[in-house]
N, C-alpha and C. Protein backbone atom coordinates (compact mmCIF):
# COMPACT_ATOMS: atom_id res chain seq x y z
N UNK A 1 0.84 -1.17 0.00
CA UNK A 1 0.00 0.00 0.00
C UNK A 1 0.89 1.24 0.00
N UNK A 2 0.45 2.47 -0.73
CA UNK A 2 1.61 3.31 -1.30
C UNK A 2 1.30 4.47 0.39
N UNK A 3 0.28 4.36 0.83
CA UNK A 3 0.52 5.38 2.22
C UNK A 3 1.79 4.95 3.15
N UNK A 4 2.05 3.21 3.23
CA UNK A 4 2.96 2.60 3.88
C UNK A 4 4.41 3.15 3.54
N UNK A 5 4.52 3.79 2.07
CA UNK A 5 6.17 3.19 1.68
C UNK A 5 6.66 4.46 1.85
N UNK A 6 6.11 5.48 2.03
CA UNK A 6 6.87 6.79 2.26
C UNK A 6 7.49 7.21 0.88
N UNK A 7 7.18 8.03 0.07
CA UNK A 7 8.04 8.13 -0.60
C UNK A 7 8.15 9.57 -0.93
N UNK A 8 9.31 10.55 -1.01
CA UNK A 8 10.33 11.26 -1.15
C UNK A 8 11.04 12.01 -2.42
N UNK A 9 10.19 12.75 -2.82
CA UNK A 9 10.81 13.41 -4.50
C UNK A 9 11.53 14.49 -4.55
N UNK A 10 12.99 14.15 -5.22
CA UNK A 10 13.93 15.45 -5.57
C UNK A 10 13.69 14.98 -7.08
N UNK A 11 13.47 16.82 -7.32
CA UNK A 11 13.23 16.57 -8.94
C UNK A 11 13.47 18.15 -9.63
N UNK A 12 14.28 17.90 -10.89
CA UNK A 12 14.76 19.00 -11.29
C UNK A 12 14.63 18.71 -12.65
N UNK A 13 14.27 20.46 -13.69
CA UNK A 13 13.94 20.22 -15.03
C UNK A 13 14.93 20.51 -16.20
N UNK A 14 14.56 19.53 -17.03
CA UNK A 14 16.03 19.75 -17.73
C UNK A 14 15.68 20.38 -18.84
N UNK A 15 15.32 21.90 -18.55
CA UNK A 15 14.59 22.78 -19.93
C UNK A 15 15.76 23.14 -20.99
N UNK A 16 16.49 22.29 -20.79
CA UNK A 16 17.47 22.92 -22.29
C UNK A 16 17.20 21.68 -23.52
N UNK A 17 16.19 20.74 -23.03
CA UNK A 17 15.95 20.36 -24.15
C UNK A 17 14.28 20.33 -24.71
N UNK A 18 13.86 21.77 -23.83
CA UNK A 18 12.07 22.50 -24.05
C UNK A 18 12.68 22.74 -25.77
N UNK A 19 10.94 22.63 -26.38
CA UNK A 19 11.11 22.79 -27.88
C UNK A 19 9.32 23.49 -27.28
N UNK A 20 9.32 24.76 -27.96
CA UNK A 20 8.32 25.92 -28.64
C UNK A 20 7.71 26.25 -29.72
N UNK A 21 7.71 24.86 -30.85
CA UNK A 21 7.62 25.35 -31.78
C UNK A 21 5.86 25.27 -32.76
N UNK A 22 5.70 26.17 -33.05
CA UNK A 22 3.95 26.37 -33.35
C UNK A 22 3.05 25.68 -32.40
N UNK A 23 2.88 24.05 -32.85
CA UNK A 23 1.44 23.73 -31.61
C UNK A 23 2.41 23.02 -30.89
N UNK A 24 3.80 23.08 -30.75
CA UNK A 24 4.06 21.99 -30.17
C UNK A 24 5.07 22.96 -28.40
N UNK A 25 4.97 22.73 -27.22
CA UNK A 25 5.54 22.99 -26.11
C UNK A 25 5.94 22.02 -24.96
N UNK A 26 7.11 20.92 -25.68
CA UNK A 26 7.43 19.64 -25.07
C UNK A 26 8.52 20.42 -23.96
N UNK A 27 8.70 19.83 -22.86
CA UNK A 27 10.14 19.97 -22.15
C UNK A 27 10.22 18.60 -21.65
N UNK A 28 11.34 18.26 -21.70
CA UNK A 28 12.16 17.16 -21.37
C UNK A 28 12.50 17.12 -19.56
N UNK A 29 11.55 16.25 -18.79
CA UNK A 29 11.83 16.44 -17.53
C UNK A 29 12.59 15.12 -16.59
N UNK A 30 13.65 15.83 -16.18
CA UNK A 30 14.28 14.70 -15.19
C UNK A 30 14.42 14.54 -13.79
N UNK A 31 14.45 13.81 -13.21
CA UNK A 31 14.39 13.80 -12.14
C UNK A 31 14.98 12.60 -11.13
N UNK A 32 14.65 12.64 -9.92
CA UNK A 32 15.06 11.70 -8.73
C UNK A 32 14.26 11.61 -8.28
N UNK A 33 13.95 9.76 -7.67
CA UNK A 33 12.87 9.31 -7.11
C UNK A 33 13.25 8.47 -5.64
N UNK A 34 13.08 9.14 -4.25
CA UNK A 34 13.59 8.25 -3.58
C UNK A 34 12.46 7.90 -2.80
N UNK A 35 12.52 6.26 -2.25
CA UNK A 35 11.54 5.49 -1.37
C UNK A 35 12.21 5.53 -0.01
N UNK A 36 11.79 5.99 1.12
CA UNK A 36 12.54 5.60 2.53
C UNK A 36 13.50 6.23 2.11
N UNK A 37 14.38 6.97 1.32
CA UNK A 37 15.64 7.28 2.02
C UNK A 37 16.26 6.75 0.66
N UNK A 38 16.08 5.63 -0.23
CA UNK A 38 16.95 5.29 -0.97
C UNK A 38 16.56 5.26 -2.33
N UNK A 39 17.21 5.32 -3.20
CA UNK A 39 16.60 5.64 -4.49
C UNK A 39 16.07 4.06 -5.02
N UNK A 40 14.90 4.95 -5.49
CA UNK A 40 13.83 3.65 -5.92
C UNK A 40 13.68 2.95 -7.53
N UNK A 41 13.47 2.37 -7.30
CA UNK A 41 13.77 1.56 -8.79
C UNK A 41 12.19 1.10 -9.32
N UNK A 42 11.58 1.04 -10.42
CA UNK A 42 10.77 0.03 -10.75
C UNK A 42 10.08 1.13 -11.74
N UNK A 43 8.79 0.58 -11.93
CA UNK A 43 7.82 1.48 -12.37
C UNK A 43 6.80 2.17 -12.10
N UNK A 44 6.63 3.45 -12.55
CA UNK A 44 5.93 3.99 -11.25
C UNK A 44 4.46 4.67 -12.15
N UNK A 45 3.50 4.82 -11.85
CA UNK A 45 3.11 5.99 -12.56
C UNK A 45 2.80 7.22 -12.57
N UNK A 46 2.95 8.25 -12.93
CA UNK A 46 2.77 9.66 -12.60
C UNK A 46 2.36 10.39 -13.42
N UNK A 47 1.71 11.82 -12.50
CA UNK A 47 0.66 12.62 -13.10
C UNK A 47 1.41 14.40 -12.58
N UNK A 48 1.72 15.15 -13.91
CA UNK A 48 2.33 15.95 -14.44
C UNK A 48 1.27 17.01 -14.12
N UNK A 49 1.04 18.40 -13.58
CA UNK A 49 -0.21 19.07 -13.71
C UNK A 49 0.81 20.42 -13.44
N UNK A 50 0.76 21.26 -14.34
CA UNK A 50 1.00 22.82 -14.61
C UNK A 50 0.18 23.60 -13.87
N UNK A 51 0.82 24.54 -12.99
CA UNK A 51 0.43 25.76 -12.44
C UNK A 51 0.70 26.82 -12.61
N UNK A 52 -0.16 28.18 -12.15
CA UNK A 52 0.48 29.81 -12.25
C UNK A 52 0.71 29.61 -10.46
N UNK A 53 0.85 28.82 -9.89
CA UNK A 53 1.43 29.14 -8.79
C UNK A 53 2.36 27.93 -8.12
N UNK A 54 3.16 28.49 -7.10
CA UNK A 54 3.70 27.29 -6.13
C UNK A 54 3.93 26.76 -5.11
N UNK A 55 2.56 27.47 -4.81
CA UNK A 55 1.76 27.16 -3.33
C UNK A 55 0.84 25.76 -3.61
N UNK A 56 1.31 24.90 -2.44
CA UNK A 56 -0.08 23.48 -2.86
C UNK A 56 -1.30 23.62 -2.91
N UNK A 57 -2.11 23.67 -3.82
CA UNK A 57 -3.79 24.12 -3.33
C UNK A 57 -3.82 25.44 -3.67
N UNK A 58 -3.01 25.36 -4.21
CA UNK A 58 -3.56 27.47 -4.73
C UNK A 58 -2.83 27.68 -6.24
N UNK A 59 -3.74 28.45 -6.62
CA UNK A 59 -3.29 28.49 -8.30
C UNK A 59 -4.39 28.22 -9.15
N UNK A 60 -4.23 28.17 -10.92
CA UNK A 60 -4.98 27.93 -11.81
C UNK A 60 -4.16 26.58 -12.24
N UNK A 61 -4.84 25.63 -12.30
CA UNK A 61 -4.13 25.26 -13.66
C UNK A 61 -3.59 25.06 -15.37
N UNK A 62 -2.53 25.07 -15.81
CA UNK A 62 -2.46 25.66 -16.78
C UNK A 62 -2.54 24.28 -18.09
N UNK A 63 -2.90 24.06 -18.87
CA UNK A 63 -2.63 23.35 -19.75
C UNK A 63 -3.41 22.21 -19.78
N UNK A 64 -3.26 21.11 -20.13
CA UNK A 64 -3.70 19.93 -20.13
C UNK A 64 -2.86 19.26 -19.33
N UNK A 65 -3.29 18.17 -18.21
CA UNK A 65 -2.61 17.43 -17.32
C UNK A 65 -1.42 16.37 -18.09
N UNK A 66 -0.60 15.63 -17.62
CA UNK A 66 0.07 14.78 -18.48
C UNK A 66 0.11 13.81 -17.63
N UNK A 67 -0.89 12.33 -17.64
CA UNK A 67 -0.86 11.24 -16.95
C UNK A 67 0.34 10.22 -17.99
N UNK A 68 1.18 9.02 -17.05
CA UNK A 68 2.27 9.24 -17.83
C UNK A 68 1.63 7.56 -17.00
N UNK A 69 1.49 6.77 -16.98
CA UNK A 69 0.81 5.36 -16.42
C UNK A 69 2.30 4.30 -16.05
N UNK A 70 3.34 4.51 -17.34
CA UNK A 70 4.18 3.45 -16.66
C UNK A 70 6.12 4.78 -17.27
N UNK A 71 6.69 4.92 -16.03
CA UNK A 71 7.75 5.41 -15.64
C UNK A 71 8.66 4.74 -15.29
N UNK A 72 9.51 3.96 -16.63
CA UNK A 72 10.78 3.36 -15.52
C UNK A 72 12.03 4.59 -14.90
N UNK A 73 11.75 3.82 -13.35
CA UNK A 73 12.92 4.37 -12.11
C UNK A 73 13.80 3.62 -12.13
N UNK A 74 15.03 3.72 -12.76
CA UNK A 74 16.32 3.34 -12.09
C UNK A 74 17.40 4.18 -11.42
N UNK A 75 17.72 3.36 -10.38
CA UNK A 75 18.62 4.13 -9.36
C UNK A 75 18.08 5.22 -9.07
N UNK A 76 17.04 5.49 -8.61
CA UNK A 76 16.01 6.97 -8.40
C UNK A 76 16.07 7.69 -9.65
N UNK A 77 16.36 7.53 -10.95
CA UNK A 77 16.64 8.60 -11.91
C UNK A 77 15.61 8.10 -12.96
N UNK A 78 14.54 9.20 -13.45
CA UNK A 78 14.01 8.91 -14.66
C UNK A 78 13.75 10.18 -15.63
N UNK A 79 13.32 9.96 -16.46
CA UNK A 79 12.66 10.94 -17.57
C UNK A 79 11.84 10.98 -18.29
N UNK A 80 11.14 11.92 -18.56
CA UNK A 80 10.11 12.32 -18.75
C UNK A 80 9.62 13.27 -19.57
N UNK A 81 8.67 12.60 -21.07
CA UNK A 81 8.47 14.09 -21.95
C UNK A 81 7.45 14.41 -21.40
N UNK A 82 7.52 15.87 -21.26
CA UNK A 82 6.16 16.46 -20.99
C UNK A 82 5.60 17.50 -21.86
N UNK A 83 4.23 17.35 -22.20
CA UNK A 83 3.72 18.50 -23.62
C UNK A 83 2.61 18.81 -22.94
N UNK A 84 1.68 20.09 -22.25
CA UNK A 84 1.17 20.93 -21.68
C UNK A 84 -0.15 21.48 -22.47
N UNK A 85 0.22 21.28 -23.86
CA UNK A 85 -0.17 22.04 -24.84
C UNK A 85 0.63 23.29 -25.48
N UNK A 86 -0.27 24.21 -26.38
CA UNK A 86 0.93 25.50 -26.85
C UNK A 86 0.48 26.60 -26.41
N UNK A 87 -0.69 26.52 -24.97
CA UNK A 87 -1.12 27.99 -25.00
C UNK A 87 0.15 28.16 -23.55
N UNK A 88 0.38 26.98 -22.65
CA UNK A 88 1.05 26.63 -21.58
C UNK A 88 2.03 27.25 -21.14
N UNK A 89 2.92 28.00 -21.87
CA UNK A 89 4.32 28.51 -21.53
C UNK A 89 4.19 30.44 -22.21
N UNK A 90 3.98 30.93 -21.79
CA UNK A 90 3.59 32.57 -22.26
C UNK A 90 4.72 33.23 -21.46
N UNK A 91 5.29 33.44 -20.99
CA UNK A 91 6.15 33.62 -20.33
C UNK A 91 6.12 34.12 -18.56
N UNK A 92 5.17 33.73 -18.53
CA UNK A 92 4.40 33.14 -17.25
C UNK A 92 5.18 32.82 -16.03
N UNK A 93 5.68 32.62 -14.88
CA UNK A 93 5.83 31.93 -14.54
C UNK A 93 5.34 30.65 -13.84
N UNK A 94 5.97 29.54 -13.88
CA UNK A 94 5.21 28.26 -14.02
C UNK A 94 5.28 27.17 -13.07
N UNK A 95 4.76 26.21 -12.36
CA UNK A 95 5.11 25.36 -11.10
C UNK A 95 4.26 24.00 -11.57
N UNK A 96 5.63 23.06 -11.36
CA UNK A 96 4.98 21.55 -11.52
C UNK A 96 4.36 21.14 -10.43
N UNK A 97 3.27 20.28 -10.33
CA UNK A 97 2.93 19.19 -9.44
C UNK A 97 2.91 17.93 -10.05
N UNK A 98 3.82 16.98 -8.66
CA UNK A 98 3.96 15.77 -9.68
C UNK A 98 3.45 14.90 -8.33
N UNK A 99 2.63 13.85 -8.69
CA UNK A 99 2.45 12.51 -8.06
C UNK A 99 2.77 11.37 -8.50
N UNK A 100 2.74 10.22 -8.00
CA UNK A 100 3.17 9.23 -7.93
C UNK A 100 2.66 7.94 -7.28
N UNK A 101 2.56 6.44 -8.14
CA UNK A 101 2.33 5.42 -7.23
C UNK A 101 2.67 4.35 -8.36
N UNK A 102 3.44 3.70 -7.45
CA UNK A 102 4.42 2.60 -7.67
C UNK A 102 3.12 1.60 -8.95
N UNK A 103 3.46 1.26 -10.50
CA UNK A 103 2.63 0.72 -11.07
C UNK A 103 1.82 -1.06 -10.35
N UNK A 104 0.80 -1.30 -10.40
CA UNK A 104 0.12 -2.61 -9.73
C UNK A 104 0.01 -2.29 -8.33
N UNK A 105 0.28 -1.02 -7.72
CA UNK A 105 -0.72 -1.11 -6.43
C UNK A 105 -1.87 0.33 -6.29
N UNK A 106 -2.83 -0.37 -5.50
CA UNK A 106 -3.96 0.53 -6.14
C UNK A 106 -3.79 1.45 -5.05
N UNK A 107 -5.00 2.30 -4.96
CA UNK A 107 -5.05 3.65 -4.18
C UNK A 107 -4.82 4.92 -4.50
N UNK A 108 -5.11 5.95 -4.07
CA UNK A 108 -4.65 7.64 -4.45
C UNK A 108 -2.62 7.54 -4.88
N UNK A 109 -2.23 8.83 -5.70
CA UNK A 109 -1.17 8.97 -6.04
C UNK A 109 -0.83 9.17 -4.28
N UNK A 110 0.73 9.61 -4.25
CA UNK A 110 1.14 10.17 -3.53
C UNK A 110 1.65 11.54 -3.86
N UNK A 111 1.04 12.41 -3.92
CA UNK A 111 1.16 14.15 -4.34
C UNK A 111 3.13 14.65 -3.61
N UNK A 112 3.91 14.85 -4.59
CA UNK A 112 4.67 15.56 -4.09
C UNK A 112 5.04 16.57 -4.18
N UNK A 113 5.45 17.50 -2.86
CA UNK A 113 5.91 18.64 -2.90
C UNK A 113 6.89 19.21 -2.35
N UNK A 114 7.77 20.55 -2.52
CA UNK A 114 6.61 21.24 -2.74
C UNK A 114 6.53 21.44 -3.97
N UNK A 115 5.74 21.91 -5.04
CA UNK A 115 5.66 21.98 -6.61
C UNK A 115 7.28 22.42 -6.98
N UNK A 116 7.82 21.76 -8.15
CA UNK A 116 8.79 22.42 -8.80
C UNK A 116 8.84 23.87 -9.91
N UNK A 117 9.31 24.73 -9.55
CA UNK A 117 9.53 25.87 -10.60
C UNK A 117 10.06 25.47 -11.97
């Protein structure tokens, strides 16, 4: 059960490989996934959701969500395309929320925070 396993997100974006071009506003996101303390391995699935803010619970959201169902984690490290849509990036500033739950066990994500810039 994913309330049991504790789990722990450092996560940082790797916008130097964002592409802007007409309908298209992909950024390339990477990150670290740790369970208890140690970096977690397997597959996970996760749900991508754009904000105008980066407060939890406060904000609009911006874009279309990006449910992503199977994420391989190795050694806590994965990646991730993410596309928002093209109205999404205006020069705005912008805050991820990302959740998470390990693929084949059921229940709510585990919401982590606090949102990434």
């Amino acid at each position: 059960m994913l309330g049991r396993r504790c789990l722990l997100g450092l996560f940082w974006a790797g916008l130097g490989a964002g592409v802007v071009l007409g309908q298209e506003a992909k950024i390339l996101y990477q990150g670290k996934l740790a369970e208890a303390g140690a970096p977690a391995n397997g597959t996970y699935s996760m749900l991508f959701v754009l904000y105008d803010s980066g407060e939890s619970g406060a904000g609009k959201a911006i874009g279309n969500p990006v449910n992503l169902p199977s994420v391989e984690v190795q050694q806590g490290a994965f990646a991730a395309t993410l596309d928002f849509g093209p109205l999404a990036f205006d020069g705005s500033r912008r805050f991820l929320e990302i959740s998470v739950r390990p693929v084949g066990e059921g229940g709510a994500m585990t919401l982590l925070t606090p949102r990434q810039e």
